[in-house]
PDB file of N, CA and C in Angstrom:
ATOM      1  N   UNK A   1       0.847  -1.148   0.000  1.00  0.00           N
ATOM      2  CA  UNK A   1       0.000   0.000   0.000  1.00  0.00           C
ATOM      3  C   UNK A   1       0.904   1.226   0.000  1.00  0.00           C
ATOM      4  N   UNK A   2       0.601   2.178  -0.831  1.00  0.00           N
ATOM      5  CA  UNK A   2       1.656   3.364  -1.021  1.00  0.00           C
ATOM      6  C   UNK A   2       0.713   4.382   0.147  1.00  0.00           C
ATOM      7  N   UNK A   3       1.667   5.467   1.010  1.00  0.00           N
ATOM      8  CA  UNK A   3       1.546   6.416   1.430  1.00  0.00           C
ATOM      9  C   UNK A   3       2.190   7.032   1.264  1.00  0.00           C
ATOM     10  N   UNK A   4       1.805   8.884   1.808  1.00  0.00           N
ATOM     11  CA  UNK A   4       2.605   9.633   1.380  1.00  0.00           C
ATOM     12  C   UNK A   4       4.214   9.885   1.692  1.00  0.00           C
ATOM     13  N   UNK A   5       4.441   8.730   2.739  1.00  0.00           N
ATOM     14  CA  UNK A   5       5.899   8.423   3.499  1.00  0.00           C
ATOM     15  C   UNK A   5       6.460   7.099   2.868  1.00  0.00           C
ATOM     16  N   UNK A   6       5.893   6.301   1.998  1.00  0.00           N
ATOM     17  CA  UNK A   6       6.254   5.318   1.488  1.00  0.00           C
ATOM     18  C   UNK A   6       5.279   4.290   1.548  1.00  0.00           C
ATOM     19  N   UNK A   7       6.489   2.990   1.064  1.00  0.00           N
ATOM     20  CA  UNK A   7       5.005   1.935   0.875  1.00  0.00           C
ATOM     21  C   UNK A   7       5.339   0.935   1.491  1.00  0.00           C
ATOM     22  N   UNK A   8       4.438   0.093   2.203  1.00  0.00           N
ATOM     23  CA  UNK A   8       3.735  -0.830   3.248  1.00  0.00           C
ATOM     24  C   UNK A   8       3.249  -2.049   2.440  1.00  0.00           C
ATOM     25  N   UNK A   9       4.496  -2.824   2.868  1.00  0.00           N
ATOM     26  CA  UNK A   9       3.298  -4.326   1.881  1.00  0.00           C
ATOM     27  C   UNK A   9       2.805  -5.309   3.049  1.00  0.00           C
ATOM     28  N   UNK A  10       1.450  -5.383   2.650  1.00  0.00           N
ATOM     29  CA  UNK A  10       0.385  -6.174   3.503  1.00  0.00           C
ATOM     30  C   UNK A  10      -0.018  -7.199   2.668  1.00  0.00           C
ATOM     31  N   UNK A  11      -0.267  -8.327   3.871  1.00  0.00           N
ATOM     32  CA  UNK A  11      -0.464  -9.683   3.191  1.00  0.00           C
ATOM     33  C   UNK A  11      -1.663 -10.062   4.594  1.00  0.00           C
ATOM     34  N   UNK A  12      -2.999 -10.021   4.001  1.00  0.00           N
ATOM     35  CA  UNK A  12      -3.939 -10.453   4.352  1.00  0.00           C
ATOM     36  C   UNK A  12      -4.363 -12.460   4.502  1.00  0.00           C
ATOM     37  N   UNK A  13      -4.477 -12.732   5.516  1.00  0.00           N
ATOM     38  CA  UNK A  13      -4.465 -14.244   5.967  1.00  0.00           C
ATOM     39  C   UNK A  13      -5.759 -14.498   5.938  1.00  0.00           C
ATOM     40  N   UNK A  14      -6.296 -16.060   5.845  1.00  0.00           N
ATOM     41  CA  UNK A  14      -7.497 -16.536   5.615  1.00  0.00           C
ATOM     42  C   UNK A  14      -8.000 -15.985   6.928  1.00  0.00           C
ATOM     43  N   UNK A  15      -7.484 -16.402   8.458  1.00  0.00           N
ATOM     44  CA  UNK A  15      -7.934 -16.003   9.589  1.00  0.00           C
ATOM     45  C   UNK A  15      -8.243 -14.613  10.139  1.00  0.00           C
ATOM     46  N   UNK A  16      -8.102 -13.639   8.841  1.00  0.00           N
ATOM     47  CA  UNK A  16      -8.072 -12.390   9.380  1.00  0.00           C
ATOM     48  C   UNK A  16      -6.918 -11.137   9.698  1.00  0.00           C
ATOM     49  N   UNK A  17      -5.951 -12.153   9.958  1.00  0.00           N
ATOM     50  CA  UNK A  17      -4.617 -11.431  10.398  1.00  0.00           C
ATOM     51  C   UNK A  17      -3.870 -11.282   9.624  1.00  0.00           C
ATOM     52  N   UNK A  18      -2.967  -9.946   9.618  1.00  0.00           N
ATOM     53  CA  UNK A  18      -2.715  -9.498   8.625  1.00  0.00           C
ATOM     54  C   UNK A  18      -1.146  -9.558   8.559  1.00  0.00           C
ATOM     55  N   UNK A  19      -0.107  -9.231   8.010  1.00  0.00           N
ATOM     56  CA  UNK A  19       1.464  -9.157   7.921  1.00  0.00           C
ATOM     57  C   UNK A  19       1.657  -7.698   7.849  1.00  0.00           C
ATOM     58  N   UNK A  20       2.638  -7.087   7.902  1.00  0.00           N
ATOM     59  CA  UNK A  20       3.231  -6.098   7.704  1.00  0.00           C
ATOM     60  C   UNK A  20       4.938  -5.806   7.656  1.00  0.00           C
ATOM     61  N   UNK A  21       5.115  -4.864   6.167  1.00  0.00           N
ATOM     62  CA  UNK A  21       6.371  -5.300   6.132  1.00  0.00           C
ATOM     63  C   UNK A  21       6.672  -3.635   5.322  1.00  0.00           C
ATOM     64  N   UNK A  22       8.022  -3.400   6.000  1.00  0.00           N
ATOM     65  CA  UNK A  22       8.325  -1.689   5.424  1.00  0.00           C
ATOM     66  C   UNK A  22       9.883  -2.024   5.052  1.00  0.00           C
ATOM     67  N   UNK A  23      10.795  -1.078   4.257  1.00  0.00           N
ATOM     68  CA  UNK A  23      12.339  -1.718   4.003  1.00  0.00           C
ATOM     69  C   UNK A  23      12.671  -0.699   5.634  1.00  0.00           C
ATOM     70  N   UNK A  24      14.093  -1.341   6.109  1.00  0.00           N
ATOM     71  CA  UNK A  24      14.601  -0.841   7.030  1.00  0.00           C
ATOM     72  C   UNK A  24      15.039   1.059   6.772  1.00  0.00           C
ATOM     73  N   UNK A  25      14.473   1.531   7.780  1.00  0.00           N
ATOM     74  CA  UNK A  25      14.836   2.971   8.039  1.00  0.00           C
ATOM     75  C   UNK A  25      13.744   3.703   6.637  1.00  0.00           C
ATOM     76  N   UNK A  26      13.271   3.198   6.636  1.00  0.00           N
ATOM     77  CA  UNK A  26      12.030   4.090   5.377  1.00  0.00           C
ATOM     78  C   UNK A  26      11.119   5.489   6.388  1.00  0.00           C
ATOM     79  N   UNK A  27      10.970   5.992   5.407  1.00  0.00           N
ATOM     80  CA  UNK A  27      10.422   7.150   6.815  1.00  0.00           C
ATOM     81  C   UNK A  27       9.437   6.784   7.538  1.00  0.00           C
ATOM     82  N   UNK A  28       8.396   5.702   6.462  1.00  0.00           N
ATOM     83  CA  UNK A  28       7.037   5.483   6.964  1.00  0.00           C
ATOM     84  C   UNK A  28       7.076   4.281   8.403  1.00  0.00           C
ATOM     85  N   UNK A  29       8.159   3.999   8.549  1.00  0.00           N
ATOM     86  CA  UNK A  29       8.197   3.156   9.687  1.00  0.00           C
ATOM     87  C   UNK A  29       8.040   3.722  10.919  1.00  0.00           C
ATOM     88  N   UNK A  30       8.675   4.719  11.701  1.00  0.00           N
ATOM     89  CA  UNK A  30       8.391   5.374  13.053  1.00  0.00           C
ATOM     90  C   UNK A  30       6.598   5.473  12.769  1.00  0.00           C
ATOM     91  N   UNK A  31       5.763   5.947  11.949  1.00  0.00           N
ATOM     92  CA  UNK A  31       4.632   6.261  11.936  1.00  0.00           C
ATOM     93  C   UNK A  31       3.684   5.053  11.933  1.00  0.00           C
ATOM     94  N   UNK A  32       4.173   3.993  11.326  1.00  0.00           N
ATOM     95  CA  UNK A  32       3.449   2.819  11.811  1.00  0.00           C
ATOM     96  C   UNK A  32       3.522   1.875  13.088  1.00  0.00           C
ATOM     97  N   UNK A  33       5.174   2.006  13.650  1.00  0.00           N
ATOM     98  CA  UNK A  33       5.140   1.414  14.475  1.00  0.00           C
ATOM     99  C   UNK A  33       4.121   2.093  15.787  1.00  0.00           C
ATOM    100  N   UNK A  34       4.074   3.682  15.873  1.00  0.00           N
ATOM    101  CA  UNK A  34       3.403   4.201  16.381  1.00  0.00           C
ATOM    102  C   UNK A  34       1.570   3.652  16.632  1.00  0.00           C
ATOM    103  N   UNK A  35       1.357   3.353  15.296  1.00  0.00           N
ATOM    104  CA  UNK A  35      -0.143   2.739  15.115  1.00  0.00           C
ATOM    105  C   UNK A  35      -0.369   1.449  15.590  1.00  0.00           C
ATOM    106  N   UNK A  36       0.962   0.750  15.338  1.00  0.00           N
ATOM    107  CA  UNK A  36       0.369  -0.794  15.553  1.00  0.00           C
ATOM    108  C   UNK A  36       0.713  -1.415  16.975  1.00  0.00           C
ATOM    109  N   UNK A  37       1.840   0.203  17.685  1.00  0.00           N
ATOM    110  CA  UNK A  37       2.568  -0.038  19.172  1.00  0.00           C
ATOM    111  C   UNK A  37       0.915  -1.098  20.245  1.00  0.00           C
ATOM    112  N   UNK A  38       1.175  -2.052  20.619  1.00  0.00           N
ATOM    113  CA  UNK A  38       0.560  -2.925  21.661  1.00  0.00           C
ATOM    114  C   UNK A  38      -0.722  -3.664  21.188  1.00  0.00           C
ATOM    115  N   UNK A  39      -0.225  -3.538  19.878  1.00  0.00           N
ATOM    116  CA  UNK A  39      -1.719  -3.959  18.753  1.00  0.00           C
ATOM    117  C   UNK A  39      -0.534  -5.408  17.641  1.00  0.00           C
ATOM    118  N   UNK A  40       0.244  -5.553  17.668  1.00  0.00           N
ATOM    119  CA  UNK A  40       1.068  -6.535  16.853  1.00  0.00           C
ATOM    120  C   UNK A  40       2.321  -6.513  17.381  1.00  0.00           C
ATOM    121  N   UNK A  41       2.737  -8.456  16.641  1.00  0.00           N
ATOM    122  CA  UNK A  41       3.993  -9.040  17.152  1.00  0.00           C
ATOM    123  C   UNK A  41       4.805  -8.676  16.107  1.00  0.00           C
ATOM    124  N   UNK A  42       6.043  -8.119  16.142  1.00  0.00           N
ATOM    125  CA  UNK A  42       7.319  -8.555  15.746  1.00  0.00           C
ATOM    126  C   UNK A  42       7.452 -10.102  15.232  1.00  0.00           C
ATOM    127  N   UNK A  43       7.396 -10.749  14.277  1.00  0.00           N
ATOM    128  CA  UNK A  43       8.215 -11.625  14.085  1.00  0.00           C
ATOM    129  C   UNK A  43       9.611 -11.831  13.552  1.00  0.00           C
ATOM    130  N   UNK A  44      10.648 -12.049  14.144  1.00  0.00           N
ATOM    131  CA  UNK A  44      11.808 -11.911  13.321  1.00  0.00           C
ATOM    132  C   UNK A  44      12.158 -12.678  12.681  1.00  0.00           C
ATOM    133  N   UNK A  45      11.798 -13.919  12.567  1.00  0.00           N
ATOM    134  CA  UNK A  45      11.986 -15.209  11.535  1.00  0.00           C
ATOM    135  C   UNK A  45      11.475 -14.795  10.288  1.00  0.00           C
ATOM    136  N   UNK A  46      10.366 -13.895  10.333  1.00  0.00           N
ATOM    137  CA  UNK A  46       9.652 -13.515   8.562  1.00  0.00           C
ATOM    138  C   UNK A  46      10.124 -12.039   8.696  1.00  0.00           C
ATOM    139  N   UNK A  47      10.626 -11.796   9.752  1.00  0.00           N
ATOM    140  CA  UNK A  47      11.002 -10.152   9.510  1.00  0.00           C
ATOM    141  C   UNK A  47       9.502  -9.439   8.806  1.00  0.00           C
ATOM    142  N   UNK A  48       8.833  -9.280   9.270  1.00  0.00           N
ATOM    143  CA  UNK A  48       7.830  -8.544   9.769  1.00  0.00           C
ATOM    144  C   UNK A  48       7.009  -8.506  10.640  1.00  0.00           C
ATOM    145  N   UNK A  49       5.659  -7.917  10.757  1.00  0.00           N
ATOM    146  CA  UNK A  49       4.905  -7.724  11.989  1.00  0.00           C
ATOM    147  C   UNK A  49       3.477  -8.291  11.305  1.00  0.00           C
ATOM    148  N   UNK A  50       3.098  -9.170  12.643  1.00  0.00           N
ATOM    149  CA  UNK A  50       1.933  -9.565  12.589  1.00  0.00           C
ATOM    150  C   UNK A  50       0.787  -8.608  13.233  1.00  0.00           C
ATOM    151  N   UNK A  51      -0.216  -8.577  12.847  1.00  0.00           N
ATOM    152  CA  UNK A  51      -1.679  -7.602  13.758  1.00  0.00           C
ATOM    153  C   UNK A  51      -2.532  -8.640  13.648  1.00  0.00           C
ATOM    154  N   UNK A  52      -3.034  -9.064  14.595  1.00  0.00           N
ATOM    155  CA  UNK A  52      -4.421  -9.930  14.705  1.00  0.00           C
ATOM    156  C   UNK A  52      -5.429  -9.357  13.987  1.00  0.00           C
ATOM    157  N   UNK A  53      -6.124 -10.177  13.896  1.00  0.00           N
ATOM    158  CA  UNK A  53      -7.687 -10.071  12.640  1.00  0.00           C
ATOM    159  C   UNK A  53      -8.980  -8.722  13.630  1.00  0.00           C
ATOM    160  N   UNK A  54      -8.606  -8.619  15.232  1.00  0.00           N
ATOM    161  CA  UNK A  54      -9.297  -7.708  16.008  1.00  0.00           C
ATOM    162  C   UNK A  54      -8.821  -6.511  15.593  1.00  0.00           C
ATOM    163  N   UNK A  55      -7.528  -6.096  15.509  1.00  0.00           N
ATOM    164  CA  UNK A  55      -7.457  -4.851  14.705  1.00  0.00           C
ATOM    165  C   UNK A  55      -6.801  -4.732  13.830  1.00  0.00           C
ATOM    166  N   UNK A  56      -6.607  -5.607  12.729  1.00  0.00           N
ATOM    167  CA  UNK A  56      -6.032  -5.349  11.220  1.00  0.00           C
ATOM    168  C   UNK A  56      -6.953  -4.561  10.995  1.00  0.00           C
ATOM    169  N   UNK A  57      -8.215  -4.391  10.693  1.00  0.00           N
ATOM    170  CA  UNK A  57      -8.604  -3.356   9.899  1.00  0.00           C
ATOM    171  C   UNK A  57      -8.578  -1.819  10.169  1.00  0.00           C
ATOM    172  N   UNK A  58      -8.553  -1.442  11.852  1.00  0.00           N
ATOM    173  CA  UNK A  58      -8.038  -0.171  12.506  1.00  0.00           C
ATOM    174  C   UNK A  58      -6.889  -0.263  11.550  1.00  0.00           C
ATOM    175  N   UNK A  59      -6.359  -1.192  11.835  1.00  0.00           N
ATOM    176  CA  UNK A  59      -4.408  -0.561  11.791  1.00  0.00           C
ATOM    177  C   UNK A  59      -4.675  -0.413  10.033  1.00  0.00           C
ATOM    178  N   UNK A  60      -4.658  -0.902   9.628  1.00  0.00           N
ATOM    179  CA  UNK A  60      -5.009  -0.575   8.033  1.00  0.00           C
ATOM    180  C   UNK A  60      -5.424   0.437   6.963  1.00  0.00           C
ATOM    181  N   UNK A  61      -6.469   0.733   7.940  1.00  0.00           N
ATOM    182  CA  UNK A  61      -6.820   2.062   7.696  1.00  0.00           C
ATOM    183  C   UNK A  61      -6.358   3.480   8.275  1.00  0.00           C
ATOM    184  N   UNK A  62      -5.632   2.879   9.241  1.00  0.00           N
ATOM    185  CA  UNK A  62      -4.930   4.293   9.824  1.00  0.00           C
ATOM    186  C   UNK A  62      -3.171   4.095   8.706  1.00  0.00           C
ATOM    187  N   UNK A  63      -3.010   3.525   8.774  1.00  0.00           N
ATOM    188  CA  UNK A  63      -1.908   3.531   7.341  1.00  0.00           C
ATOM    189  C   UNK A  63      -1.895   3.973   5.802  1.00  0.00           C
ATOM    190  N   UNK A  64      -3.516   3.808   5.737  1.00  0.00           N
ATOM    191  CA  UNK A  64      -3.533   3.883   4.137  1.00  0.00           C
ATOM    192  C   UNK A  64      -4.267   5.648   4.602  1.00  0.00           C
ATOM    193  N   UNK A  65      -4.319   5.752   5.791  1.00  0.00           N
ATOM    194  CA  UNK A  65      -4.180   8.050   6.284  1.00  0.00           C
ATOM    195  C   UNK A  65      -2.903   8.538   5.910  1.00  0.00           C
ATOM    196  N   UNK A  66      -1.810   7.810   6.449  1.00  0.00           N
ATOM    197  CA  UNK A  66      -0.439   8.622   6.459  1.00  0.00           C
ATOM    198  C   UNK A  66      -0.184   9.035   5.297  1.00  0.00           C
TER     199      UNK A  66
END
């Protein structure tokens, strides 16, 4: 998903939950981690962040604002 700080690739799961993935030091990263802070896991094995299916769609839509 492109914003005006860069772009965000999301990968939507059968269960709802969503992925999230930015390149390292992109601007749009401080602004998402901000959104998704106590709302998604870190995974470091896929090197990105998971958000549960309860608020992927908050967090989603507050991304495709920036």
């Amino acid at each position: 998903m492109e914003t005006s700080l860069g772009k965000v690739w999301v990968t939507h799961f059968d269960n709802g939950d969503a992925a999230l993935w930015w390149p390292d030091r992109a601007r749009v990263g401080p602004p998402v981690v901000e959104l998704i802070d106590g709302r998604a896991a870190w995974k470091p094995k896929f090197k990105n962040w998971i958000v549960p299916a309860t608020y992927a769609e908050d967090i989603i839509a507050g991304i495709s604002d920036l």
